[in-house]
Protein backbone atom coordinates (compact mmCIF):
# COMPACT_ATOMS: atom_id res chain seq x y z
CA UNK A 1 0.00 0.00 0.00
CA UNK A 2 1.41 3.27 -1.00
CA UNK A 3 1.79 6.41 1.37
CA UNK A 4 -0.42 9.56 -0.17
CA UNK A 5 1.44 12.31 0.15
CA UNK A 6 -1.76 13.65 2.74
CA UNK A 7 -0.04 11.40 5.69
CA UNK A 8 3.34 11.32 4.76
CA UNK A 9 5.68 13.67 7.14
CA UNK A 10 7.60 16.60 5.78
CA UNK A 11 11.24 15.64 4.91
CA UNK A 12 13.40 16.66 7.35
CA UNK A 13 16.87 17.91 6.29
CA UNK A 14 19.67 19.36 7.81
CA UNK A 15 21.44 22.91 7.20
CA UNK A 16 25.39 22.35 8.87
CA UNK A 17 26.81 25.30 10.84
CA UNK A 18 30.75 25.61 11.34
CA UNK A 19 31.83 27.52 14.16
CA UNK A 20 35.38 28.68 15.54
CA UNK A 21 36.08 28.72 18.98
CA UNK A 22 39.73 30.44 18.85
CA UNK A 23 42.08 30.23 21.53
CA UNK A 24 44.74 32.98 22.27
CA UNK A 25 46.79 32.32 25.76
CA UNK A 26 44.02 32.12 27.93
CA UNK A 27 41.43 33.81 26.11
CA UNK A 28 38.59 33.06 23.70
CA UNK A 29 37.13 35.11 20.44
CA UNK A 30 33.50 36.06 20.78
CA UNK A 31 31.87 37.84 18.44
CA UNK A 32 28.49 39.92 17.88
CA UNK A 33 27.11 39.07 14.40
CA UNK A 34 24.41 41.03 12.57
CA UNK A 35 22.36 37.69 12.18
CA UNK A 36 22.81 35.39 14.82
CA UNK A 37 23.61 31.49 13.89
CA UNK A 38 23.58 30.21 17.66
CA UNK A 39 21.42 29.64 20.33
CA UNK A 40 22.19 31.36 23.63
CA UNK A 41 22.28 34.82 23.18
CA UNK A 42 23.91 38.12 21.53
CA UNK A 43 27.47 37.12 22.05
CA UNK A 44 28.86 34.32 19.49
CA UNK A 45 31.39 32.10 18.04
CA UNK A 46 32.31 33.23 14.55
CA UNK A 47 31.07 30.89 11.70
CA UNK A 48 28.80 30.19 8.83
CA UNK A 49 25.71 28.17 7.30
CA UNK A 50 27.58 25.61 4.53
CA UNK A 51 24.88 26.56 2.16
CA UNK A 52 25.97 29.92 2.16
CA UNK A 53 29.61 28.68 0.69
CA UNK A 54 29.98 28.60 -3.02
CA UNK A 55 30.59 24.61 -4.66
CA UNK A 56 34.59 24.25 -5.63
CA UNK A 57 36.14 26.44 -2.95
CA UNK A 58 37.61 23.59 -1.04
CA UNK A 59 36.56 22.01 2.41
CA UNK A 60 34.75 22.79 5.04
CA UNK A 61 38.07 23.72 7.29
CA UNK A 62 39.07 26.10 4.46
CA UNK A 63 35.86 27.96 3.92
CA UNK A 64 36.26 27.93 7.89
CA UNK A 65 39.65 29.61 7.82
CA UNK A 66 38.73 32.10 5.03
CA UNK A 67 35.91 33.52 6.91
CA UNK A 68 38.02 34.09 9.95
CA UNK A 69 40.45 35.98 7.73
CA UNK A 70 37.97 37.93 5.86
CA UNK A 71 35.65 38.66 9.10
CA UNK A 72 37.82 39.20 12.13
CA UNK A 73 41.35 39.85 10.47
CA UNK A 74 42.89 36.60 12.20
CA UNK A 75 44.40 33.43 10.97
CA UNK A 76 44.26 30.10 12.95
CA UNK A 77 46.46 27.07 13.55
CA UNK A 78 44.60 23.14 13.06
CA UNK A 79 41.32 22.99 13.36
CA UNK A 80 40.26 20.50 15.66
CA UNK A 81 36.05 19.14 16.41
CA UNK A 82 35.49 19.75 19.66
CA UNK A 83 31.80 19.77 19.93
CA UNK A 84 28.49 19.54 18.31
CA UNK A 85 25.14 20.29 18.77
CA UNK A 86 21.25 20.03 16.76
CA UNK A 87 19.15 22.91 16.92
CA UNK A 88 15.42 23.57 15.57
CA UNK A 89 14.82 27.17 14.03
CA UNK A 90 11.08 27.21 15.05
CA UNK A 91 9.74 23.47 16.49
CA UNK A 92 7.32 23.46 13.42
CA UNK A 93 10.03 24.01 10.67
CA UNK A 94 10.71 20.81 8.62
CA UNK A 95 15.07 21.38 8.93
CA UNK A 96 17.55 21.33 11.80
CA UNK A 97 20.56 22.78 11.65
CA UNK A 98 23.56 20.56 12.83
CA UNK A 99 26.12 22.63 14.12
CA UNK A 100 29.87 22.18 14.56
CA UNK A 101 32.65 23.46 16.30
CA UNK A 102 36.25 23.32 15.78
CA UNK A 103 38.76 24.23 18.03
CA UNK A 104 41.70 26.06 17.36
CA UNK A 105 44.73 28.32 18.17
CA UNK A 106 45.35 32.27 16.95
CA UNK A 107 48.25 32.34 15.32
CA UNK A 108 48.74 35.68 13.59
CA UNK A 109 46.78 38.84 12.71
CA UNK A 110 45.05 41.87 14.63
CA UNK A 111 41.47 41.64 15.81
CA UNK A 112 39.65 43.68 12.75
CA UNK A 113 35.73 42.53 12.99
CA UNK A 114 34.33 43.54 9.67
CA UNK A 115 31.10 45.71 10.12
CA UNK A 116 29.68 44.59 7.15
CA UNK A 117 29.26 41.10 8.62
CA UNK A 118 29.98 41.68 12.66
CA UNK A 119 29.08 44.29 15.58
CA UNK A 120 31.72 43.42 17.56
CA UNK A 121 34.54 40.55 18.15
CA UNK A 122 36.40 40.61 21.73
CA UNK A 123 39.21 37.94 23.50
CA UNK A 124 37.75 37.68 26.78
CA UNK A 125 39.30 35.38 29.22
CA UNK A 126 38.20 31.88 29.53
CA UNK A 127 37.37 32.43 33.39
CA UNK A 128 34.68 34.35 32.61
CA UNK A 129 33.34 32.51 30.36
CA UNK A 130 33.26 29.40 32.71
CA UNK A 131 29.11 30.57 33.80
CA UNK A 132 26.52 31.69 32.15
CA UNK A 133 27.31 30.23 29.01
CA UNK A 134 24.96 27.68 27.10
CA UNK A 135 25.78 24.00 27.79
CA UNK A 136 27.19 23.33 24.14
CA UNK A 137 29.94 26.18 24.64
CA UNK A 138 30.62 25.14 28.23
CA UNK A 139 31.17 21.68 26.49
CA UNK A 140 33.46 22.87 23.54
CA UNK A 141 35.31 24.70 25.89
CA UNK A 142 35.88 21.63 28.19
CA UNK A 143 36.64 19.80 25.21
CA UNK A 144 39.19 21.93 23.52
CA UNK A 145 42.93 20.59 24.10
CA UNK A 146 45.14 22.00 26.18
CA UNK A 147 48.06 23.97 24.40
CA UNK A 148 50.88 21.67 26.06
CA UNK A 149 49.03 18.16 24.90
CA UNK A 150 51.09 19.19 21.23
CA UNK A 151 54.43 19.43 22.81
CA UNK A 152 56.59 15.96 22.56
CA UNK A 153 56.33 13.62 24.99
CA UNK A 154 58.91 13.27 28.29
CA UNK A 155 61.63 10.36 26.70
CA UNK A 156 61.32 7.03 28.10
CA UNK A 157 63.31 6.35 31.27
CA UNK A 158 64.75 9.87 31.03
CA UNK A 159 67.28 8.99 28.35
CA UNK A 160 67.83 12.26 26.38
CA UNK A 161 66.83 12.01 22.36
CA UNK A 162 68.34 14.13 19.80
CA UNK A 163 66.34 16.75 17.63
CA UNK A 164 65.57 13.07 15.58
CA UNK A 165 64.88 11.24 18.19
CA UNK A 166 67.67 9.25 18.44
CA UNK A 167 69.39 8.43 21.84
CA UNK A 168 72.59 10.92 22.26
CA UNK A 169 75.65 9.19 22.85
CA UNK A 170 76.96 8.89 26.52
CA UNK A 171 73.29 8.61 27.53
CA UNK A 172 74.20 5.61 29.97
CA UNK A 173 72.18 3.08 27.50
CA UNK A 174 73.80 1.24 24.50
């Protein structure tokens, strides 16, 4: 027996959000967009709908990095997912919007926010941003690595290694 389309559901599909959640030292880029693309109030992470990106520019990471660049002035080291999160526009519309956020580290440029596109960007310290922030960004936060877990590791049994990682000589082991 086939469905009519009377009591078949809408389709639901999914719009995909990418979000930044920049690190510098100890504090993290919020910004104040125009429109905003998050739940949980005025203050943001910087990002963008996927639809929005034209087909052939690349990945996601890269459309990612260029809006950084071309919104706040900034560019950023590896981008790493450290959280995620579904949201509902209105509870009767027939998409969600998946959104995801990448962690990474400021690496060079001054804090510009465009006002074509942003109200305001700020670093404010992490402390501060430790309450009265929506669950998802308390999450991200928790979740984004610590800035010493990319330095090498301590050598086994103290043994000194060379810039190649080979023992020196006269390290006591042979």
């Amino acid at each position: 027996m086939a469905l009519t389309s009377d009591s078949a559901p809408p389709p639901s599909t999914y719009q995909v959000g990418l979000f930044a959640l920049v690190r510098r030292q100890d504090t993290l880029l919020l910004v104040r967009p125009h429109e905003l693309l998050l739940p949980g109030g005025p203050q943001s992470l910087p990002g963008l709908l996927l639809g929005g990106v034209p087909s052939g520019l690349g990945t996601a990471e890269n459309a990612l990095r260029r809006l950084l660049l071309s919104q706040v002035g900034i560019s950023v080291g590896d981008l790493v997912l450290v959280g995620s999160h579904v949201t509902r526009a209105r509870p009767e519309a027939a998409y969600a919007r998946l959104n995801l956020i990448f962690g990474t580290e400021y690496c060079s440029g001054i804090l510009n926010p465009q006002p074509d596109f942003l109200k305001t960007a700020l670093w404010i310290p992490r402390a501060q941003l430790e309450e009265h922030v929506p669950h998802w960004l308390r999450a991200a936060i928790e979740a984004l690595p610590d800035p010493d877990d990319s330095r090498d590791p301590a050598p086994v049994g103290g043994a000194s290694l060379s810039l190649f990682g080979r023992r020196r000589s006269g390290s006591g082991e042979k």
